[in-house]
Protein backbone atom coordinates (compact mmCIF):
# COMPACT_ATOMS: atom_id res chain seq x y z
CA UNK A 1 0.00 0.00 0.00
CA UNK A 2 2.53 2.43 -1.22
CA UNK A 3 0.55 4.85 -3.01
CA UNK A 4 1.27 8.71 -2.02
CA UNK A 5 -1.31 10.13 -3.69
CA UNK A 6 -4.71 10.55 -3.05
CA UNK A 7 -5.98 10.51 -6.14
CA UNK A 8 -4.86 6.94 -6.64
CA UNK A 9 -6.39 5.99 -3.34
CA UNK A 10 -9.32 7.03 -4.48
CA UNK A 11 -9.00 4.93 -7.98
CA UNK A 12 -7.75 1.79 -6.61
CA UNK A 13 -11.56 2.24 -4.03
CA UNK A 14 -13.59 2.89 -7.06
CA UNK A 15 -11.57 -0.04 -8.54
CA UNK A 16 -12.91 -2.11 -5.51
CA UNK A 17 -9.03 -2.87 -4.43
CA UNK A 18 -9.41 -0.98 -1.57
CA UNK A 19 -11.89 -1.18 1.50
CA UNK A 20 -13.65 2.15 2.17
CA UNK A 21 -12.38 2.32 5.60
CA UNK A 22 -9.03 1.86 4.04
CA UNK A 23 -9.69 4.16 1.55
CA UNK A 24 -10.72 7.14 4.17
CA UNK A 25 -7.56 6.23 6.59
CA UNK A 26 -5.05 6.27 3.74
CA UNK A 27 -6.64 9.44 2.41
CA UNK A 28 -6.38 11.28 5.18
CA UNK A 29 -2.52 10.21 6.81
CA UNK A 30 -1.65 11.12 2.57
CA UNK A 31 -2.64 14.75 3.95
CA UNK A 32 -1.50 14.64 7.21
CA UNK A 33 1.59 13.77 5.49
CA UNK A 34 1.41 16.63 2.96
CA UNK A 35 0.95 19.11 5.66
CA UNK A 36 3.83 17.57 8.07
CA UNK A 37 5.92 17.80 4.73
CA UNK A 38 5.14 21.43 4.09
CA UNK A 39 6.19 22.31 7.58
CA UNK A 40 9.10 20.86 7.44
CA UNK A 41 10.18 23.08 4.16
CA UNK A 42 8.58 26.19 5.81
CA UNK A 43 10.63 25.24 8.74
CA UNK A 44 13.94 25.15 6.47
CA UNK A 45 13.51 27.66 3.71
CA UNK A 46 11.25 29.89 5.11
CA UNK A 47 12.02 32.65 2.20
CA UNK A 48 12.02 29.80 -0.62
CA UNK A 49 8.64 28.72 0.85
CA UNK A 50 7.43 32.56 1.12
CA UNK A 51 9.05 33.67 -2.29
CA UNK A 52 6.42 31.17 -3.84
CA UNK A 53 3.51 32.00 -2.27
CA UNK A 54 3.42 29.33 0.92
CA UNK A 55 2.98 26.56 -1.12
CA UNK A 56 -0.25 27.44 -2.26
CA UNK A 57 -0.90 26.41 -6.34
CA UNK A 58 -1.88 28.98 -8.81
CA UNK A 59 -2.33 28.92 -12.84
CA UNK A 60 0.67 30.33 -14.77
CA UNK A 61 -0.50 34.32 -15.83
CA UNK A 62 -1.87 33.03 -19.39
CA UNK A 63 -3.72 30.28 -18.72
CA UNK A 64 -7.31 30.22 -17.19
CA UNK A 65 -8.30 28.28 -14.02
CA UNK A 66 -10.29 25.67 -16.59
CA UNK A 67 -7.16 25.06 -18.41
CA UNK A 68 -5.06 24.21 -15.14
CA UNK A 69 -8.30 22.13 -13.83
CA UNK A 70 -8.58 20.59 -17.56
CA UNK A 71 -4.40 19.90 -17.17
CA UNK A 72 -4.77 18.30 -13.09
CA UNK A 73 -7.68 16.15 -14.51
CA UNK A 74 -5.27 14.26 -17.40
CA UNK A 75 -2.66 14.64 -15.17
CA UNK A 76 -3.81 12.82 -12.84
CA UNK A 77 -5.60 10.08 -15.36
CA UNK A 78 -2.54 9.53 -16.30
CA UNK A 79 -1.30 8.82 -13.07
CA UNK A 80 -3.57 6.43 -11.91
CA UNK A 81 -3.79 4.59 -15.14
CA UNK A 82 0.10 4.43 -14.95
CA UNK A 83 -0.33 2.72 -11.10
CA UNK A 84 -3.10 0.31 -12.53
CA UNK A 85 -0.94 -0.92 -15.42
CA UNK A 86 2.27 -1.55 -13.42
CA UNK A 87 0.38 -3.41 -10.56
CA UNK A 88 -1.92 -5.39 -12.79
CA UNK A 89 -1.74 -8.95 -11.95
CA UNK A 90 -3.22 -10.01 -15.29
CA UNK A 91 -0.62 -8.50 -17.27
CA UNK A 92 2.72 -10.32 -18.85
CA UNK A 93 5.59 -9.74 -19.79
CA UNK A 94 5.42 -9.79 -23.25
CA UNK A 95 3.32 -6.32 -22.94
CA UNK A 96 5.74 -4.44 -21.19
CA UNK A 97 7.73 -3.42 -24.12
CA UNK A 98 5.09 -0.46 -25.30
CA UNK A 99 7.22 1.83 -27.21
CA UNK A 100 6.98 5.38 -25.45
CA UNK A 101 7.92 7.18 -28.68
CA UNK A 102 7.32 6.94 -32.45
CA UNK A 103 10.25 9.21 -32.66
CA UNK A 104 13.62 7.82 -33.80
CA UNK A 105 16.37 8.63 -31.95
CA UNK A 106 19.35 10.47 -33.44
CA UNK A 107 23.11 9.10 -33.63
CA UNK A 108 24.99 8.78 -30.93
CA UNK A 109 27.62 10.30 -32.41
CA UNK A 110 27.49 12.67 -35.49
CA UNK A 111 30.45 11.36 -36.98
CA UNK A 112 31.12 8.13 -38.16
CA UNK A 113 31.55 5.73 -35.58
């Protein structure tokens, strides 16, 4: 039960992996966690943690508040589907070698070798 986040808590309780009592507990040490951890940087870089606004998250000046929910949302999809796929039990080894990229990659070396 190694998951950080509580987003993936959350998926692997819709996914009926996790009990809801489970679920709640994890869910709520994940934040206790993320506030101890928070501290703990205020408590060391206390102008590094004020310079950037005491940890709170804003949208980039440009982008709208739908467009940094729209990027958390497949952010986070693509989190939890990442967790899912690495701990499926069902899964073999002969799918684990999904090419990431389409993209070739250049030489090594520009001259020849």
């Amino acid at each position: 039960g190694g998951h950080i986040n509580p987003a993936v808590t959350f998926g692997l309780f819709l996914a009926r992996k996790l009990s809801l009592t489970r679920a709640v507990f994890y869910i709520i040490m994940q934040c206790l966690g993320a506030i101890c951890g928070a501290g703990v940087v205020k408590g060391f870089q206390q102008g590094l943690y004020m310079g950037n606004g005491g940890g709170a998250n804003v949208v980039a000046p440009g982008y709208t508040k739908g467009s940094g929910l729209g990027a958390e949302i497949i952010g986070t999809f693509v989190l939890v589907y990442t967790v899912f796929s690495a701990t499926d039990a069902k899964r073999n080894a002969r799918d684990s070698h999904v090419p990431v990229s389409t993209i070739p990659s250049p030489p090594l070396c520009s001259s020849p070798c």
